[in-house]
PDB file of N, CA and C in Angstrom:
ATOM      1  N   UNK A   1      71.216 123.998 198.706  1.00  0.00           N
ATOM      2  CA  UNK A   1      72.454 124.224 199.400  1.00  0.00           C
ATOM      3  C   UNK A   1      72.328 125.543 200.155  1.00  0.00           C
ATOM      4  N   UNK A   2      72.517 125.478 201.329  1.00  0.00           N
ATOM      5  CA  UNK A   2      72.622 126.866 202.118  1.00  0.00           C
ATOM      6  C   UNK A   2      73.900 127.596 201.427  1.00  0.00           C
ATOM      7  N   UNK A   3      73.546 129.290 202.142  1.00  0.00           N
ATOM      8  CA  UNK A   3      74.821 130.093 202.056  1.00  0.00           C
ATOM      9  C   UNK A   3      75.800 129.437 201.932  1.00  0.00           C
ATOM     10  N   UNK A   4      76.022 129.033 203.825  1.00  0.00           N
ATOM     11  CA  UNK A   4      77.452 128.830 204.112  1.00  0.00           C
ATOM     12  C   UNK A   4      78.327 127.703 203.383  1.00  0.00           C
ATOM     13  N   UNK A   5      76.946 126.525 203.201  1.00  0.00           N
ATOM     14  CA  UNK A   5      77.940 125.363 201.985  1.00  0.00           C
ATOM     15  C   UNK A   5      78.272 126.464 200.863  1.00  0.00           C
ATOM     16  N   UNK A   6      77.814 127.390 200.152  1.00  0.00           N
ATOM     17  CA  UNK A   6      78.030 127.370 198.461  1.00  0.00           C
ATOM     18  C   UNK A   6      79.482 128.291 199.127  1.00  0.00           C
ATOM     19  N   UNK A   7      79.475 129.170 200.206  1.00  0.00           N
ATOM     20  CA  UNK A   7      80.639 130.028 200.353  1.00  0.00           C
ATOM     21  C   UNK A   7      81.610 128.956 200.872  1.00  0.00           C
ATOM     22  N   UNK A   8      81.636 127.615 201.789  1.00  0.00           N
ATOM     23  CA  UNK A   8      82.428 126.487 201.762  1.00  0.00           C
ATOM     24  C   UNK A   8      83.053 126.024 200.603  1.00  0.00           C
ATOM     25  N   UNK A   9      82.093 126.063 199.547  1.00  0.00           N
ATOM     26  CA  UNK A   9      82.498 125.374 198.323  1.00  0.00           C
ATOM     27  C   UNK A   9      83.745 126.092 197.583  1.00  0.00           C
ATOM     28  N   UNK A  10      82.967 127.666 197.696  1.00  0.00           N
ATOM     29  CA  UNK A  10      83.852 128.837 196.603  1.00  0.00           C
ATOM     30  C   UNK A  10      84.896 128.736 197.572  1.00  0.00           C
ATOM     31  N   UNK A  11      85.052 129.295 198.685  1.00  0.00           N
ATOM     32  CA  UNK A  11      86.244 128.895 199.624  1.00  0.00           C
ATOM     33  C   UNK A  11      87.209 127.956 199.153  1.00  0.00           C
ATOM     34  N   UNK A  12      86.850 126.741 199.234  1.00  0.00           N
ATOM     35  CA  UNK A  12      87.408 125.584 198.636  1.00  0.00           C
ATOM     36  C   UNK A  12      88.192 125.568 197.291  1.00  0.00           C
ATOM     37  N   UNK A  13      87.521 126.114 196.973  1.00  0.00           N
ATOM     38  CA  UNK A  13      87.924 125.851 194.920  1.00  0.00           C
ATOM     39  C   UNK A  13      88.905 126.867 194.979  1.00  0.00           C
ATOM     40  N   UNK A  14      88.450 128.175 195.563  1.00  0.00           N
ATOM     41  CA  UNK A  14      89.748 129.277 195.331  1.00  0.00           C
ATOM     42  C   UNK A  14      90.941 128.805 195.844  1.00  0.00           C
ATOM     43  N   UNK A  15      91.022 128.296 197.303  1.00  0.00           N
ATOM     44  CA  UNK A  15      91.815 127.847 197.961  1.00  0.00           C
ATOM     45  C   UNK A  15      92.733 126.714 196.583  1.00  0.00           C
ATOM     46  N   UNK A  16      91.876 126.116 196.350  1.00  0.00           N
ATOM     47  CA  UNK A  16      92.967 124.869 195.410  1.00  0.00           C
ATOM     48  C   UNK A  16      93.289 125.443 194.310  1.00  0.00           C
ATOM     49  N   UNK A  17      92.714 126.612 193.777  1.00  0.00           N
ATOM     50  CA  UNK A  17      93.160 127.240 192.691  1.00  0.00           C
ATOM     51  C   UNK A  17      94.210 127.685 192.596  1.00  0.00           C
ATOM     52  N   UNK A  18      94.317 128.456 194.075  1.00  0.00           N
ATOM     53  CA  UNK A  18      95.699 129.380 194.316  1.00  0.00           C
ATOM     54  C   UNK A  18      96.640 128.561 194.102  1.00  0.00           C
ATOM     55  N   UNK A  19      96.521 127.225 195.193  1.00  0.00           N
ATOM     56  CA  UNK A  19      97.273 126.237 195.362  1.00  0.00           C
ATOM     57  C   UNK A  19      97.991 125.822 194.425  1.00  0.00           C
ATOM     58  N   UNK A  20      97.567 125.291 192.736  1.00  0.00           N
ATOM     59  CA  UNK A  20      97.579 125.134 191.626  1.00  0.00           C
ATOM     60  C   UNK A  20      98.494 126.037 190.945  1.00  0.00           C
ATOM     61  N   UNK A  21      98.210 127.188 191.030  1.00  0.00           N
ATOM     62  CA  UNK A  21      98.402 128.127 190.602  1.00  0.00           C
ATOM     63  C   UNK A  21     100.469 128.417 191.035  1.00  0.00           C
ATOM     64  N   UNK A  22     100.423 128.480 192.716  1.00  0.00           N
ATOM     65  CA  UNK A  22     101.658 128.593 192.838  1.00  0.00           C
ATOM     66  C   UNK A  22     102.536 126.994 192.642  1.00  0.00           C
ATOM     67  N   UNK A  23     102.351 126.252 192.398  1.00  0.00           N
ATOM     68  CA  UNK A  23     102.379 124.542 192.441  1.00  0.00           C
ATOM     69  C   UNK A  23     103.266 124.958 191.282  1.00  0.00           C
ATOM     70  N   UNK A  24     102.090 125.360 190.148  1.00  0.00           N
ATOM     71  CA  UNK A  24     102.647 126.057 188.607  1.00  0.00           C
ATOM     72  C   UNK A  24     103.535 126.881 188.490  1.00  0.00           C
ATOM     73  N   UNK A  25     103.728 128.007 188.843  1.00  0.00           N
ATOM     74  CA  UNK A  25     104.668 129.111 188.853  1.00  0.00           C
ATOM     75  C   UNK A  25     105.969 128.109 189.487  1.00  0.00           C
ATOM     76  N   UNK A  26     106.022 127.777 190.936  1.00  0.00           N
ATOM     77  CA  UNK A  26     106.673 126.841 190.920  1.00  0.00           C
ATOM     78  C   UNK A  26     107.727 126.134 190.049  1.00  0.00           C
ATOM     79  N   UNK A  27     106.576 125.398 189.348  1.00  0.00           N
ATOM     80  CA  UNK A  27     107.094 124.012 188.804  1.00  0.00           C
ATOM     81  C   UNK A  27     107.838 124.779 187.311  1.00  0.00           C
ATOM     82  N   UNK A  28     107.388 126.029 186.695  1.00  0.00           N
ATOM     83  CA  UNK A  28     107.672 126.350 185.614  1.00  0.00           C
ATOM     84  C   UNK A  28     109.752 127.145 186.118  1.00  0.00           C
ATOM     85  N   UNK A  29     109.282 127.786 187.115  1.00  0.00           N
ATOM     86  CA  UNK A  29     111.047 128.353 187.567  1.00  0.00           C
ATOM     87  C   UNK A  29     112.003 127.514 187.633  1.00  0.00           C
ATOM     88  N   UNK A  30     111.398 126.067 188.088  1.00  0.00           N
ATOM     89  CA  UNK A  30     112.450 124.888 188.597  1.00  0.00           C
ATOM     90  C   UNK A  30     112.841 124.539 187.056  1.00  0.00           C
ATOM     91  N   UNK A  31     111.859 124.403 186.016  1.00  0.00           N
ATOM     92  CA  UNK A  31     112.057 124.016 184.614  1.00  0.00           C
ATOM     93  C   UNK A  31     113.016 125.217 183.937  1.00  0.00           C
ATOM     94  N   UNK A  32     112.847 126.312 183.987  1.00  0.00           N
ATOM     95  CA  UNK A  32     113.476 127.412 183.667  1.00  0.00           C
ATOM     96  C   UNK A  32     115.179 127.746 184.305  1.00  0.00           C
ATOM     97  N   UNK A  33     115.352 127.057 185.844  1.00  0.00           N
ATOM     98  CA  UNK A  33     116.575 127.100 185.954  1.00  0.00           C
ATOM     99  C   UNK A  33     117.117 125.471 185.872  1.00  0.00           C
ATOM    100  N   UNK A  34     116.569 124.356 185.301  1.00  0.00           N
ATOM    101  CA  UNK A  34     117.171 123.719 184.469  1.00  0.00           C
ATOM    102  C   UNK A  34     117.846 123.637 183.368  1.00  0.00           C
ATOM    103  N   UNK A  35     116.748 124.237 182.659  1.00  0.00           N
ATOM    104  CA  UNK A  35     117.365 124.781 180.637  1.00  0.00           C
ATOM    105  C   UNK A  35     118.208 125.874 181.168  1.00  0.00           C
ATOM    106  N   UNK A  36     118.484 126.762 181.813  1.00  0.00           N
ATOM    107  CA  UNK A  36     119.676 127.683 181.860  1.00  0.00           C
ATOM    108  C   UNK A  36     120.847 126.694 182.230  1.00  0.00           C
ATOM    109  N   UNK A  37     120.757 125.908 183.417  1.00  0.00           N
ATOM    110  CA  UNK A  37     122.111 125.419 183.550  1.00  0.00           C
ATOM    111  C   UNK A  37     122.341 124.220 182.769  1.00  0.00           C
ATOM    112  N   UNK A  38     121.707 123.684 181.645  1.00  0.00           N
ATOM    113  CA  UNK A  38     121.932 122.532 181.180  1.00  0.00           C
ATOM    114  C   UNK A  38     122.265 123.727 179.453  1.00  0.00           C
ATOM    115  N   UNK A  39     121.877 124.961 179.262  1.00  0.00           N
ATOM    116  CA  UNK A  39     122.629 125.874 178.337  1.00  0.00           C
ATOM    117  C   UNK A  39     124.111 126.311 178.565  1.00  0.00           C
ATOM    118  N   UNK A  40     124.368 126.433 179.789  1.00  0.00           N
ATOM    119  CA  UNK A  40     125.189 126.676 180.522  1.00  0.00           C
ATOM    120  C   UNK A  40     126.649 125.648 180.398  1.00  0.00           C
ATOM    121  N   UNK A  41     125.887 124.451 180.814  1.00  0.00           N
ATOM    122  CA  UNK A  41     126.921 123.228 180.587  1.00  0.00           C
ATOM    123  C   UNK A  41     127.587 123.025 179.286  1.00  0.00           C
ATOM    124  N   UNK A  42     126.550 123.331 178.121  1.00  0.00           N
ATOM    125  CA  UNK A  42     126.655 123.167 176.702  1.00  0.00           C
ATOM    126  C   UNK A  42     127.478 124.042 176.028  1.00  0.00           C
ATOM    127  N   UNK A  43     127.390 125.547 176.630  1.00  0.00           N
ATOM    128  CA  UNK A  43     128.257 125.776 175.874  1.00  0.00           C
ATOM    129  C   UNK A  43     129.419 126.104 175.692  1.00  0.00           C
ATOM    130  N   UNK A  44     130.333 125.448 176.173  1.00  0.00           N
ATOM    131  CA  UNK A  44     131.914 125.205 175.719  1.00  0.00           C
ATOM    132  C   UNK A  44     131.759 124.486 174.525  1.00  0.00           C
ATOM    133  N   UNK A  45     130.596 123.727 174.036  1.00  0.00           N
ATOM    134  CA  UNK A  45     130.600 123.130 172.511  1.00  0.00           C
ATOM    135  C   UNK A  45     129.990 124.285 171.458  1.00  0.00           C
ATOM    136  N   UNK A  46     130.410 125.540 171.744  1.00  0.00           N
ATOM    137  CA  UNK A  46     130.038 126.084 170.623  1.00  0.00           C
ATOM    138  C   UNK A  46     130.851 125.820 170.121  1.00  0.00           C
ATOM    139  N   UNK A  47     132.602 126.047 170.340  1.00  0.00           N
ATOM    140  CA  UNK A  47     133.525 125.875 169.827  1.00  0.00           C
ATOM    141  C   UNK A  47     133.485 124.222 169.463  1.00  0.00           C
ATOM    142  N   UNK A  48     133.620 123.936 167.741  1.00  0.00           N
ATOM    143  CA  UNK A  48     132.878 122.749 167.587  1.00  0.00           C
ATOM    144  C   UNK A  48     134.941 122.041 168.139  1.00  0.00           C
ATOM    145  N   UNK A  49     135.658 122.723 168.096  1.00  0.00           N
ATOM    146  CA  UNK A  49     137.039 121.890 168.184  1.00  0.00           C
ATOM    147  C   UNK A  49     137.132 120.966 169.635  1.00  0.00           C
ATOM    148  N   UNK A  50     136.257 121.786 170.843  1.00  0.00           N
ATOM    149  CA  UNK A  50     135.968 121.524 172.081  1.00  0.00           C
ATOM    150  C   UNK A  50     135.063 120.310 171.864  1.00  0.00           C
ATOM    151  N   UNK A  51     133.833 120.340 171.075  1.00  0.00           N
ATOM    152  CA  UNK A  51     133.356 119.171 171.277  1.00  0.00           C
ATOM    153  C   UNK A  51     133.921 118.033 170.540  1.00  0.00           C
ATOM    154  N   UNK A  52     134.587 118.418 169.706  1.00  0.00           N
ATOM    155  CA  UNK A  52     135.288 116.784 169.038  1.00  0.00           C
ATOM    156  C   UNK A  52     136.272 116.353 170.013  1.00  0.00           C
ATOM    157  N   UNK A  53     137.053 117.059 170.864  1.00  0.00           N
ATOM    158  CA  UNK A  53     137.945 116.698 171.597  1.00  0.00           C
ATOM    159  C   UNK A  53     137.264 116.006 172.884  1.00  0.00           C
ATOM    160  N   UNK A  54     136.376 116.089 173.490  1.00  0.00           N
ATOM    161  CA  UNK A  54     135.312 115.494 174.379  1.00  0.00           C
ATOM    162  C   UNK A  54     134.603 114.229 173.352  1.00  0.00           C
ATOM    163  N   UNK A  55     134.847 114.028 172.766  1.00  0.00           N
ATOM    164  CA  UNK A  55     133.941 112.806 171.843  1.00  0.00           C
ATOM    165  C   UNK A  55     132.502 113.442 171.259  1.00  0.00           C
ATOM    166  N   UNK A  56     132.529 114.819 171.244  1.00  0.00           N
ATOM    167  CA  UNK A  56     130.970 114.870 171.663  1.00  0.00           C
ATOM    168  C   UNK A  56     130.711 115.022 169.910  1.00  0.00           C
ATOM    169  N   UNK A  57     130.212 113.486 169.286  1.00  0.00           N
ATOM    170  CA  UNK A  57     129.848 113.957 167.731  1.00  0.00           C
ATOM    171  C   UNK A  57     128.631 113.733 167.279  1.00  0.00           C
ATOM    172  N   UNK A  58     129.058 114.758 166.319  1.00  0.00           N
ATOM    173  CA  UNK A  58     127.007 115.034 165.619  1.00  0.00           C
ATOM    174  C   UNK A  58     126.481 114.099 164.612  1.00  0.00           C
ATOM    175  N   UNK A  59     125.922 113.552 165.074  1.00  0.00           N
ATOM    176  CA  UNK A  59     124.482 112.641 164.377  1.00  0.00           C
ATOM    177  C   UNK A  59     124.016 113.188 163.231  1.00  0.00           C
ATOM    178  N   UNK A  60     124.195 114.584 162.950  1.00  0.00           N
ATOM    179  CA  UNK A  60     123.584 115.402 161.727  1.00  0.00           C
ATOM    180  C   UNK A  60     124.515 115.384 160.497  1.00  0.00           C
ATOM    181  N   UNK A  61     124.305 114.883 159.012  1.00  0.00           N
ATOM    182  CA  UNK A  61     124.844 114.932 158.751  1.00  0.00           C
ATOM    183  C   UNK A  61     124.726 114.358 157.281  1.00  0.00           C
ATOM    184  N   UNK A  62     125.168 114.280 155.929  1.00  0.00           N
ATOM    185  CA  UNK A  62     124.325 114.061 154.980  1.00  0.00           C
ATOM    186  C   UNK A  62     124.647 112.921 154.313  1.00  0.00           C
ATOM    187  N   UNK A  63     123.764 111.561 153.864  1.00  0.00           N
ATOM    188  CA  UNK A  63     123.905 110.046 154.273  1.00  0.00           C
ATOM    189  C   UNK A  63     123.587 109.795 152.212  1.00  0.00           C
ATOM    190  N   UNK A  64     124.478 109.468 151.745  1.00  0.00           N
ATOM    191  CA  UNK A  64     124.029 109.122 150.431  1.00  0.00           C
ATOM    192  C   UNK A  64     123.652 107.359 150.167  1.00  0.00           C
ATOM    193  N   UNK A  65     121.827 107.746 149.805  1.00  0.00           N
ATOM    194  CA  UNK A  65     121.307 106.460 149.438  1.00  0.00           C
ATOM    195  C   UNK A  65     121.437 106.147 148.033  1.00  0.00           C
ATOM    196  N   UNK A  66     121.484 105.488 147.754  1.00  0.00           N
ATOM    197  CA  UNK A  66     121.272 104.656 146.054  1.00  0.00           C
ATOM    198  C   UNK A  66     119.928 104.184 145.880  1.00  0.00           C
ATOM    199  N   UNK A  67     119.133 103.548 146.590  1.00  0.00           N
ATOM    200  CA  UNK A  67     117.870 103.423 146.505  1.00  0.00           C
ATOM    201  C   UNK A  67     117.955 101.919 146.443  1.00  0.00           C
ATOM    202  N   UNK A  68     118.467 101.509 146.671  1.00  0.00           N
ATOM    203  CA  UNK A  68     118.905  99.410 145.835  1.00  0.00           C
ATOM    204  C   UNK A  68     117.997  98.834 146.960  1.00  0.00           C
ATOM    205  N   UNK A  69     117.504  97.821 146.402  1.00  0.00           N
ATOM    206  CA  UNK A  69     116.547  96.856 147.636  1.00  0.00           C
ATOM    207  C   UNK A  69     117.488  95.859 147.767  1.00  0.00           C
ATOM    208  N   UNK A  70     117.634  96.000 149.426  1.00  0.00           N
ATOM    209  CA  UNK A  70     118.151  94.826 149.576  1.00  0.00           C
ATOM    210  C   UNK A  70     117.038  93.710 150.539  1.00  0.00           C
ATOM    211  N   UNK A  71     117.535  92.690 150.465  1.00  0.00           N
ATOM    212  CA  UNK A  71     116.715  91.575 150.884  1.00  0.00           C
ATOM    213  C   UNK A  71     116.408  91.249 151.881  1.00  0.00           C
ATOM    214  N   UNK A  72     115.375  91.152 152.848  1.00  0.00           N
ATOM    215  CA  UNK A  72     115.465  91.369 154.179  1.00  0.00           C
ATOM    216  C   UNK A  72     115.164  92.261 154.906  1.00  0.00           C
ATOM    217  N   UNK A  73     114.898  93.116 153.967  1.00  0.00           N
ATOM    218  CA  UNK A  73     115.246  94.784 155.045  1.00  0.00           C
ATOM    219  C   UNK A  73     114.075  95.625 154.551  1.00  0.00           C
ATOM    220  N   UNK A  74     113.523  96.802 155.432  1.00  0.00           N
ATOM    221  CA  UNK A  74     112.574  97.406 155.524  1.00  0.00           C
ATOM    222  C   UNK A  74     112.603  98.252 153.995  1.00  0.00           C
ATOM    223  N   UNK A  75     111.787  98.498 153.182  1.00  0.00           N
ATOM    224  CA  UNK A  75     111.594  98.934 152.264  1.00  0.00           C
ATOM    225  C   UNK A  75     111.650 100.504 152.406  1.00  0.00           C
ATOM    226  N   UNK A  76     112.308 101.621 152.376  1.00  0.00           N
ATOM    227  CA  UNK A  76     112.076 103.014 152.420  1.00  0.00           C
ATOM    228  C   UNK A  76     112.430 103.740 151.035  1.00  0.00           C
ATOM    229  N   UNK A  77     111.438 104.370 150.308  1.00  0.00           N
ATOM    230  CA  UNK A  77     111.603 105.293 149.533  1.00  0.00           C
ATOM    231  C   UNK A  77     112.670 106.110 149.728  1.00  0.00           C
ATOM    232  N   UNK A  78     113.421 106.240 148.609  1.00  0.00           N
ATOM    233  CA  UNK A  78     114.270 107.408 148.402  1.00  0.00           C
ATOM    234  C   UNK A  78     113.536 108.562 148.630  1.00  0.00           C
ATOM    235  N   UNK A  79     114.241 109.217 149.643  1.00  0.00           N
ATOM    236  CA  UNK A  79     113.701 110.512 150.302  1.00  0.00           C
ATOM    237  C   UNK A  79     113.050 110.767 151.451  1.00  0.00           C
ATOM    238  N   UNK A  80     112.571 108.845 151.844  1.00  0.00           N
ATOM    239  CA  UNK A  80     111.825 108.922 153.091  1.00  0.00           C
ATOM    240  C   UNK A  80     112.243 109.064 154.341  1.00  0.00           C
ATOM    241  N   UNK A  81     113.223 109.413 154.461  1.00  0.00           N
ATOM    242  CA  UNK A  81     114.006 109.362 156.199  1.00  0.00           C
ATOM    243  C   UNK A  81     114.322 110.867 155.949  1.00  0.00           C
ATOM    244  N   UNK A  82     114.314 111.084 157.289  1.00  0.00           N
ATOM    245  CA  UNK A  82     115.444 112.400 157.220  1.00  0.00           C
ATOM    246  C   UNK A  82     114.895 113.852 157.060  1.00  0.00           C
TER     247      UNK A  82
END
């Protein structure tokens, strides 16, 4: 390979590196002022009275098993979910 190809080449690669590089920085700010305004939106539900009044209810929450097999149905150990 002559000079000028291998300095074509390095040329090249830096060039797409940079490219990459701001593509990234980029793509990470656009992600960063998402999670702020989607934190943003959220929290009027700190106040949990605000989110029950919006419907907004929590999935979390503590589920008492007995352990009984019933017939038909996927077998899970007591203790295995959750």
């Amino acid at each position: 390979m002559t000079k000028t190809a291998r300095f074509g080449v390095l040329a090249l690669t830096g060039l797409i590196g940079a490219w990459l590089g701001v593509a990234t920085a980029q793509a990470e700010d656009a992600s960063k002022a998402d999670i702020e305004a989607l934190k943003k939106s959220l929290a009027k539900y700190e106040d949990y009275t605000a989110a029950i009044r919006d419907l907004y209810l929590s999935t979390v929450g503590c589920v008492y098993f007995t352990g009984e097999k019933i017939p038909g149905t996927m077998d899970y150990p007591k203790g295995a979910m959750g």
